[in-house]
C-alpha atoms as a PDB file:
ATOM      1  CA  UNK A   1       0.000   0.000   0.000  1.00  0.00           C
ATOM      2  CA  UNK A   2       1.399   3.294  -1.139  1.00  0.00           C
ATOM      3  CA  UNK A   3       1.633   6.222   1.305  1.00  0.00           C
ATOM      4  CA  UNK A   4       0.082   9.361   0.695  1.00  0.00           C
ATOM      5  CA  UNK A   5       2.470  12.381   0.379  1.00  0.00           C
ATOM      6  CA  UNK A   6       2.273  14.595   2.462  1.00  0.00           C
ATOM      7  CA  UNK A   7       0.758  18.454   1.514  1.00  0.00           C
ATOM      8  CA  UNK A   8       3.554  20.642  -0.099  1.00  0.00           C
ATOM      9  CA  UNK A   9       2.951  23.332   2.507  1.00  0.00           C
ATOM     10  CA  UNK A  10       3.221  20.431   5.248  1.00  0.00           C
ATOM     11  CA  UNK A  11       6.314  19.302   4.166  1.00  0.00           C
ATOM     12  CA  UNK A  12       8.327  22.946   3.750  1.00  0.00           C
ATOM     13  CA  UNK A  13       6.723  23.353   7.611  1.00  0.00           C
ATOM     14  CA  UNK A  14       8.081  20.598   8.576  1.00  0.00           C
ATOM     15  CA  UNK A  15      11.548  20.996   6.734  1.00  0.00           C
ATOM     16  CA  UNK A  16      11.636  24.509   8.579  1.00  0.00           C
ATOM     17  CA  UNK A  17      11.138  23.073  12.164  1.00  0.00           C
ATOM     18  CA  UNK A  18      13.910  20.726  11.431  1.00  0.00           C
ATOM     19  CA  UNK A  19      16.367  23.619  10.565  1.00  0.00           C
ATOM     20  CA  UNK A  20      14.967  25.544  13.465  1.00  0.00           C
ATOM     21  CA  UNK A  21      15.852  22.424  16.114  1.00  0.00           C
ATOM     22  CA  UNK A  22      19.101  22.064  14.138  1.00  0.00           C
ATOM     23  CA  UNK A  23      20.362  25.964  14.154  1.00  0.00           C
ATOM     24  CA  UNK A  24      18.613  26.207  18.151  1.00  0.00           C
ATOM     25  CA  UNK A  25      21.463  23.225  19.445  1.00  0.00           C
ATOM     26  CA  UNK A  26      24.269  24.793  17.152  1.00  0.00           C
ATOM     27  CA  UNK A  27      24.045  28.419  18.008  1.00  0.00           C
ATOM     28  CA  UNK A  28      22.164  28.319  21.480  1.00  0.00           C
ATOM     29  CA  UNK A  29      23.852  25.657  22.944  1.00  0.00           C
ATOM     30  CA  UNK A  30      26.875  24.361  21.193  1.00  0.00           C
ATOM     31  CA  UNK A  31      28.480  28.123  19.731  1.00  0.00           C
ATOM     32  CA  UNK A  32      27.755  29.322  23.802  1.00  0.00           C
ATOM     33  CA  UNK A  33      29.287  26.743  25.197  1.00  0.00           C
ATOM     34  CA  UNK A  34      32.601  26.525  22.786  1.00  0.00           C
ATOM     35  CA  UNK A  35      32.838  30.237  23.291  1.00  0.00           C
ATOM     36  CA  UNK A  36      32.554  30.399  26.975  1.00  0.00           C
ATOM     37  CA  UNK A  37      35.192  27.363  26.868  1.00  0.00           C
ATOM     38  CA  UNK A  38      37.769  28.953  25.464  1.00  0.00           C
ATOM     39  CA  UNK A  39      37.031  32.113  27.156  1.00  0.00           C
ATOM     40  CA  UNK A  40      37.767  30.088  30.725  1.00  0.00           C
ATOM     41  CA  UNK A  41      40.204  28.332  29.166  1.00  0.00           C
ATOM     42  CA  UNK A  42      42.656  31.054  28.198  1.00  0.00           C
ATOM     43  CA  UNK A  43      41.411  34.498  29.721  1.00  0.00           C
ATOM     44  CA  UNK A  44      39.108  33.354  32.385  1.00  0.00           C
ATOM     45  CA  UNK A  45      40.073  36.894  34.436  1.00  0.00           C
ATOM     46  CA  UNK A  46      38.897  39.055  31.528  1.00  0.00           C
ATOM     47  CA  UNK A  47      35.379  36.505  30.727  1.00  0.00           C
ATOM     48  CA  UNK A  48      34.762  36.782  34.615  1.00  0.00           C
ATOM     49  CA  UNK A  49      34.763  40.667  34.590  1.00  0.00           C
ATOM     50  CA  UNK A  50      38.690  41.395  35.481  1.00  0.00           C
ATOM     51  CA  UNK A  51      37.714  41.396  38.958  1.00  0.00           C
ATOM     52  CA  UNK A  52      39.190  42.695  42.692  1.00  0.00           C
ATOM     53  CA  UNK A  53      39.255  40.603  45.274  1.00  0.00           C
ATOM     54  CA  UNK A  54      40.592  41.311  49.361  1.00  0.00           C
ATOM     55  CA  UNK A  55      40.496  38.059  51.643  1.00  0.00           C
ATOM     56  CA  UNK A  56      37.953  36.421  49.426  1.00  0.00           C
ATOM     57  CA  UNK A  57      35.415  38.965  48.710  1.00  0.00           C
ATOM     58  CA  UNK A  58      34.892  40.765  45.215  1.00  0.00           C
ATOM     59  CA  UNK A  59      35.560  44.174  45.564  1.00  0.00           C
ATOM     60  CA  UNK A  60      35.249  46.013  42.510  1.00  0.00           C
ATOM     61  CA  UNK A  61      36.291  45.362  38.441  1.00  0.00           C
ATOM     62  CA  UNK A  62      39.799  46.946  36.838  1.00  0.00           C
ATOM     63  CA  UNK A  63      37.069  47.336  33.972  1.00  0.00           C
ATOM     64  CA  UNK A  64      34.535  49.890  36.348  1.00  0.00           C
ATOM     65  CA  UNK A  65      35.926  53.066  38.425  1.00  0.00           C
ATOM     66  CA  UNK A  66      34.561  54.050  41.899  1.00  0.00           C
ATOM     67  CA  UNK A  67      34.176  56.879  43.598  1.00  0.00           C
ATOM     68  CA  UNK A  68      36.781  57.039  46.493  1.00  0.00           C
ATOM     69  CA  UNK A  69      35.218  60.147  48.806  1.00  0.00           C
ATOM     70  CA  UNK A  70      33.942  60.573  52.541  1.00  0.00           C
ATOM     71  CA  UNK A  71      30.542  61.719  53.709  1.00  0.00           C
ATOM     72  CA  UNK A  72      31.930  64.487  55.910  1.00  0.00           C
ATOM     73  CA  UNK A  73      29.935  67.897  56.517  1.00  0.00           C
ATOM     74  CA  UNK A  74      30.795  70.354  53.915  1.00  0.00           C
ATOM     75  CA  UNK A  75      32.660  73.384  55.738  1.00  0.00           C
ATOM     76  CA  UNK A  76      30.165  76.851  55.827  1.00  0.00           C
ATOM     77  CA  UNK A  77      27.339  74.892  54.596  1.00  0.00           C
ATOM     78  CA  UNK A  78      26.271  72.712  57.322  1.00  0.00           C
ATOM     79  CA  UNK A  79      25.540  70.374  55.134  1.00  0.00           C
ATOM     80  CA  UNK A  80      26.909  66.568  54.506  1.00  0.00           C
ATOM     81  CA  UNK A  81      28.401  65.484  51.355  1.00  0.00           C
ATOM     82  CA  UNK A  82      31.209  63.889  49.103  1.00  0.00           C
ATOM     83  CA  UNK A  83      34.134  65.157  49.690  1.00  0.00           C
ATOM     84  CA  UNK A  84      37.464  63.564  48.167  1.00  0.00           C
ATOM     85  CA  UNK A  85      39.070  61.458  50.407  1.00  0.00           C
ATOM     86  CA  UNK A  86      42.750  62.855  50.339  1.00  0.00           C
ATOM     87  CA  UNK A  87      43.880  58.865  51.209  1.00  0.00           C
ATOM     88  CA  UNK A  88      43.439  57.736  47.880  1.00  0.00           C
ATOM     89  CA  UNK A  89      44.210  58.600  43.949  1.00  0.00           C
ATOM     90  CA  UNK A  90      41.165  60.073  42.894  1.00  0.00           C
ATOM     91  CA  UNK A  91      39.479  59.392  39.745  1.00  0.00           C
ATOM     92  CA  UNK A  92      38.209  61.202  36.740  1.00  0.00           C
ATOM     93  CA  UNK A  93      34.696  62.573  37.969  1.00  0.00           C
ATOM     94  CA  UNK A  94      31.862  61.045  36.672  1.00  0.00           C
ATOM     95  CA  UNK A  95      28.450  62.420  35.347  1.00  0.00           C
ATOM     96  CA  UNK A  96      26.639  59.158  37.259  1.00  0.00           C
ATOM     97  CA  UNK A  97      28.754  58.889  40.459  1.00  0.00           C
ATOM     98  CA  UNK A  98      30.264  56.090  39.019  1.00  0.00           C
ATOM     99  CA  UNK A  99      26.808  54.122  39.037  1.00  0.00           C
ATOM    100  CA  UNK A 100      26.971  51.202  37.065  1.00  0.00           C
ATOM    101  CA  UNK A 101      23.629  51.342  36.120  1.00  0.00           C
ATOM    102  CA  UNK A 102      23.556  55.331  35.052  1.00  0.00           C
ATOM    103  CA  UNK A 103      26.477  55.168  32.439  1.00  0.00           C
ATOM    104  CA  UNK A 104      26.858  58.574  30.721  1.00  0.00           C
ATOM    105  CA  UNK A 105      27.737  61.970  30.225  1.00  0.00           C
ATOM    106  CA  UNK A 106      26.881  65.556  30.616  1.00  0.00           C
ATOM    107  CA  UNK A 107      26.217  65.680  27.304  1.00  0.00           C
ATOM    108  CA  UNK A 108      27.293  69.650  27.472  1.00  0.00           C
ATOM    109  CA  UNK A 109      29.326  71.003  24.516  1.00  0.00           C
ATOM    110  CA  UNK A 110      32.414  72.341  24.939  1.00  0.00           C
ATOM    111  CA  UNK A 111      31.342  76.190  24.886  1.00  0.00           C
ATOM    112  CA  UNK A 112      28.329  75.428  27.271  1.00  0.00           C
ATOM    113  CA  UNK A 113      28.452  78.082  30.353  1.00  0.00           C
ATOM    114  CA  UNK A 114      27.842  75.477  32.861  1.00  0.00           C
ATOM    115  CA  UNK A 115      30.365  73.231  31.529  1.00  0.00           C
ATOM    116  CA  UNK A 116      32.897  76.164  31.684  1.00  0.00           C
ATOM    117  CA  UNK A 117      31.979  76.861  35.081  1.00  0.00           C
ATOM    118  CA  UNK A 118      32.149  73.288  36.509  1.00  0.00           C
ATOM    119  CA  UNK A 119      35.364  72.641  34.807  1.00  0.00           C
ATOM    120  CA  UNK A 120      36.674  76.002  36.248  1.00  0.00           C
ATOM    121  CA  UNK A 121      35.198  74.984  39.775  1.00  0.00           C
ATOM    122  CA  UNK A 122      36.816  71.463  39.508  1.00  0.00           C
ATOM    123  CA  UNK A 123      40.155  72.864  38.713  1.00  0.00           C
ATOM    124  CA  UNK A 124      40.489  75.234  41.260  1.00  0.00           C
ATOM    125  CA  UNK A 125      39.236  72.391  43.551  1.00  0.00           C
ATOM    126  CA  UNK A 126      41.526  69.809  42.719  1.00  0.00           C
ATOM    127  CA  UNK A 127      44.649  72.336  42.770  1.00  0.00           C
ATOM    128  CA  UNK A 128      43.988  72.836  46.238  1.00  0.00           C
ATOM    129  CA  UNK A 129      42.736  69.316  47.144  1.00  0.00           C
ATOM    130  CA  UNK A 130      46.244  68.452  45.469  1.00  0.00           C
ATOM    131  CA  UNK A 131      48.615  71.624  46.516  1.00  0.00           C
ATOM    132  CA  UNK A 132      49.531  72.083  42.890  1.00  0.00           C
ATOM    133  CA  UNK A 133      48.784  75.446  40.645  1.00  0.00           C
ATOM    134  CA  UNK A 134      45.821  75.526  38.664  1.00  0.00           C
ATOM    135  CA  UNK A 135      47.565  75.857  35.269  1.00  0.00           C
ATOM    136  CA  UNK A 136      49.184  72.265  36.379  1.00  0.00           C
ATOM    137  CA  UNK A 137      46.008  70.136  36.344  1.00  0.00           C
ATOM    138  CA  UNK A 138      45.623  68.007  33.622  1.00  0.00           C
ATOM    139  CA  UNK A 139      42.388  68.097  32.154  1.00  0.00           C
ATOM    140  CA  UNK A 140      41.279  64.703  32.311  1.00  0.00           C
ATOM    141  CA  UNK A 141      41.310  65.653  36.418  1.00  0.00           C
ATOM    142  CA  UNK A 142      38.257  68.248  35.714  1.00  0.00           C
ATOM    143  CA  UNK A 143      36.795  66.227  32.884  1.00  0.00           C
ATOM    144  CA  UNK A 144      34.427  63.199  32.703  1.00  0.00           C
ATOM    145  CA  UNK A 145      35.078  60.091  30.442  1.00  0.00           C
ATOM    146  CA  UNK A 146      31.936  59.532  27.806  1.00  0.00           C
ATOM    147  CA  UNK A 147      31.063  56.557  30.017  1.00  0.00           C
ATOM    148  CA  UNK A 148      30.867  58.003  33.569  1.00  0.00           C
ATOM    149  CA  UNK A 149      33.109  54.840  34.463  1.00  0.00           C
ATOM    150  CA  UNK A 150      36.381  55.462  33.260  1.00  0.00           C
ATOM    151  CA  UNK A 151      38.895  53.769  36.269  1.00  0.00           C
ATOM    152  CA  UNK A 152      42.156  55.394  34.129  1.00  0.00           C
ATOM    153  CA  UNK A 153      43.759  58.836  34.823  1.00  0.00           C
ATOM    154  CA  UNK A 154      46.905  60.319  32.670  1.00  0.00           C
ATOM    155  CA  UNK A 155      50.367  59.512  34.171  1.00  0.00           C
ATOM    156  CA  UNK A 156      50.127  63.179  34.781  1.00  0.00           C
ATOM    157  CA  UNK A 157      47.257  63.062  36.921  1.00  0.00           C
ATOM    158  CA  UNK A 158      48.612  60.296  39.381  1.00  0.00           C
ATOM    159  CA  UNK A 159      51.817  61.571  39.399  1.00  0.00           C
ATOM    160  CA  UNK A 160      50.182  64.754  40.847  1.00  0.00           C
ATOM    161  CA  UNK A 161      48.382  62.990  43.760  1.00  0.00           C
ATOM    162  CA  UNK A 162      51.563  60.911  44.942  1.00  0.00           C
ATOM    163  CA  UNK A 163      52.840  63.637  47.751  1.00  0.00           C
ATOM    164  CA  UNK A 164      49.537  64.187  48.803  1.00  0.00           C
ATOM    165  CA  UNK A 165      48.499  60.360  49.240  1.00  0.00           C
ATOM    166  CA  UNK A 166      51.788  60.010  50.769  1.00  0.00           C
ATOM    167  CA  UNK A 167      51.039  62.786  53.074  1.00  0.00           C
ATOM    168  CA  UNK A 168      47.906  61.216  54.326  1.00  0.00           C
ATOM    169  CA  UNK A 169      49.095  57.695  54.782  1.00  0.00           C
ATOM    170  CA  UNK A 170      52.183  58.410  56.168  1.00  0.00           C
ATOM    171  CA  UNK A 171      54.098  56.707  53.747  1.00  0.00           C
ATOM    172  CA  UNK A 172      57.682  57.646  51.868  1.00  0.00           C
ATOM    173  CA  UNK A 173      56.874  59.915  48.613  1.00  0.00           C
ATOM    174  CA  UNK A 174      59.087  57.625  46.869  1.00  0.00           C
ATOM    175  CA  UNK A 175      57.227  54.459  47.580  1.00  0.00           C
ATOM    176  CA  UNK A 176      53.836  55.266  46.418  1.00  0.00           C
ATOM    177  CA  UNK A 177      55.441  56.760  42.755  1.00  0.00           C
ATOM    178  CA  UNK A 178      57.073  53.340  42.573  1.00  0.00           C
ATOM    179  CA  UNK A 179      53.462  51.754  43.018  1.00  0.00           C
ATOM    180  CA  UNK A 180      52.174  54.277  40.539  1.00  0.00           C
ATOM    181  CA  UNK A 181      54.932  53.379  38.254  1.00  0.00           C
ATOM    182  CA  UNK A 182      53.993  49.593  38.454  1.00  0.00           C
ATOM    183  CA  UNK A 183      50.161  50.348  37.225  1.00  0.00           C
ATOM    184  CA  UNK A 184      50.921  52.891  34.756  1.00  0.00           C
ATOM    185  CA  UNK A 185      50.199  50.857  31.093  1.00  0.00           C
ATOM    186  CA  UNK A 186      51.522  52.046  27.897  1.00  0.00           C
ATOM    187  CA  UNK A 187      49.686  52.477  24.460  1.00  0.00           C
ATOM    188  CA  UNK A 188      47.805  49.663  23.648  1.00  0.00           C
ATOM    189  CA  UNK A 189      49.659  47.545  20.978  1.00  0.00           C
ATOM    190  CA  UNK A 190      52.641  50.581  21.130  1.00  0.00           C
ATOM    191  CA  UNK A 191      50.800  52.689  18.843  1.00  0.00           C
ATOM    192  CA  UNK A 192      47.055  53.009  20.353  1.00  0.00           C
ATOM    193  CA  UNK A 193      45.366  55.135  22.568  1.00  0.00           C
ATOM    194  CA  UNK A 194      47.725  57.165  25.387  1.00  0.00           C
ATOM    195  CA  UNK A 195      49.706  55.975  28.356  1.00  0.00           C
ATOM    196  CA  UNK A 196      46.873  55.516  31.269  1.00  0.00           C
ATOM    197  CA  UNK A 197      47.373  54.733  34.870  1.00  0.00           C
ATOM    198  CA  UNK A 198      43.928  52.571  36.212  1.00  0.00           C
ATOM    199  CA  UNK A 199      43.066  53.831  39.364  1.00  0.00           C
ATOM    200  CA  UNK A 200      40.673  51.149  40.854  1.00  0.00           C
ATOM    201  CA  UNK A 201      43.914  48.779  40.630  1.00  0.00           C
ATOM    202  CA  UNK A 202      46.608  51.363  42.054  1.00  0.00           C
ATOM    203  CA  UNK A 203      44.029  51.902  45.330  1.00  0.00           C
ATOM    204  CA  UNK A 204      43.451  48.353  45.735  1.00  0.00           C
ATOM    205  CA  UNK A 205      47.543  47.838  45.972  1.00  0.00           C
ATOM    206  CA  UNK A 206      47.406  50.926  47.835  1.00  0.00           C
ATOM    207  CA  UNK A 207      45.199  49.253  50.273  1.00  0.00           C
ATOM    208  CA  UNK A 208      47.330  46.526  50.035  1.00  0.00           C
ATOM    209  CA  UNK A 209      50.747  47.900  51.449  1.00  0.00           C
ATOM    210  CA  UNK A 210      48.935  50.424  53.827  1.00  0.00           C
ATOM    211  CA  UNK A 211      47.657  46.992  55.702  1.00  0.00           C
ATOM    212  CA  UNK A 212      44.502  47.561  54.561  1.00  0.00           C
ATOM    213  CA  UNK A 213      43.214  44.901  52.954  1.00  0.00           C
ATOM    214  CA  UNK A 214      40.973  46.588  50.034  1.00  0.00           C
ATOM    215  CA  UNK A 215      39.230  48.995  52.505  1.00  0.00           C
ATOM    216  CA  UNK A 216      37.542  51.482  50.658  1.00  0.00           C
ATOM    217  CA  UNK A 217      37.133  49.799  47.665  1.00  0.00           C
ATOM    218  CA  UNK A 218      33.555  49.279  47.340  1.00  0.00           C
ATOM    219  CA  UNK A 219      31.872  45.450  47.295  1.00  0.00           C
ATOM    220  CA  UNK A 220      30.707  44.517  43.960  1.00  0.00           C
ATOM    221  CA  UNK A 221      27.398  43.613  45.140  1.00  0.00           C
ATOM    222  CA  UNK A 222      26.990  47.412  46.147  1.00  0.00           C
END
């Protein structure tokens, strides 16, 4: 006994489902899983998030900056606020308060008045937070990155905050431009990008030779 074809229309259906089940295992299960393979395999740090850990607990990503200031009362206002803490390199500042979830800018052109003003605000700011003149502050100290989370300053601008660190910790001048010198990275591939010094890591090795085991880095879980 013969069997009946099937409908033309049945049999491209079915034909489709076929190649849907086939392409579902191949590039939902199989291309994830090779992917995330090699990924573990050779650069599990960077697939895991380049994260910081202090005695077992995640303390922030080399890949996210964070705000390093004390809620102190701010003087002839009365009122309580960030204020940079002078213990640690401070970042570039950030539109979001370095809030993972609020990446962004100001969006404010160059030649916008309050752009000019809070650029001319920060820079008198950080010359005195830093006991340098204001024609010495490099700009990416008074300007903030297109993400909000930059962790990298210029050279320039760590360089700058080494005596006063020192000052606050107690510790030899010398020693904490040696540490800076150990997280300052060149161009990428020798010809990309500028020389950048990530801050997140330099404070957590900070924290490390202060004996202070990644205090004041934040927890990753907020």
């Amino acid at each position: 006994m013969a069997r009946t074809a099937l409908p033309v229309v049945l049999r491209h259906h079915l034909a489709a489902l076929r190649m849907l089940l086939v392409f579902t295992v191949l590039t939902g299960i199989g291309y994830p899983l090779l992917v995330t393979g090699i990924a573990q395999a050779g650069l599990a740090d960077r697939a895991n998030g380049s994260l910081l850990t202090a005695h077992g607990t995640v303390v922030g990503s080399r890949l996210l900056g964070q705000d390093f200031s004390l809620r102190q009362r701010i003087p002839r206002t009365g009122r309580r606020g960030p204020l940079p803490d002078p213990r640690w390199f401070q970042p570039r500042p950030s539109a979001g308060g370095y809030d993972a979830g609020n990446s962004g800018a100001t969006n404010l052109g160059p030649t916008n008045p309050v752009r000019t003003a809070t650029v001319r605000a920060r820079r008198a700011a950080v010359a005195v937070f830093d006991g340098v003149p204001s024609a010495a502050v490099p700009a990416d100290a008074v300007t903030g990155s297109g993400s909000g989370l930059d962790p990298a300053v210029s050279p320039a601008y760590a360089y700058q905050q080494v005596p006063r660190v020192a000052r606050a910790r107690q510790l030899s001048p010398a020693l904490v431009r040696r540490l800076v010198g150990r997280h300052l990275h060149g161009r990428d591939l020798g010809f990309l990008g500028q020389p950048y010094v990530n801050v997140v890591s330099l404070n957590q090795a900070l924290a490390d030779v202060a004996g202070r085991g990644g205090a004041g880095l934040r927890s990753a879980r907020g």
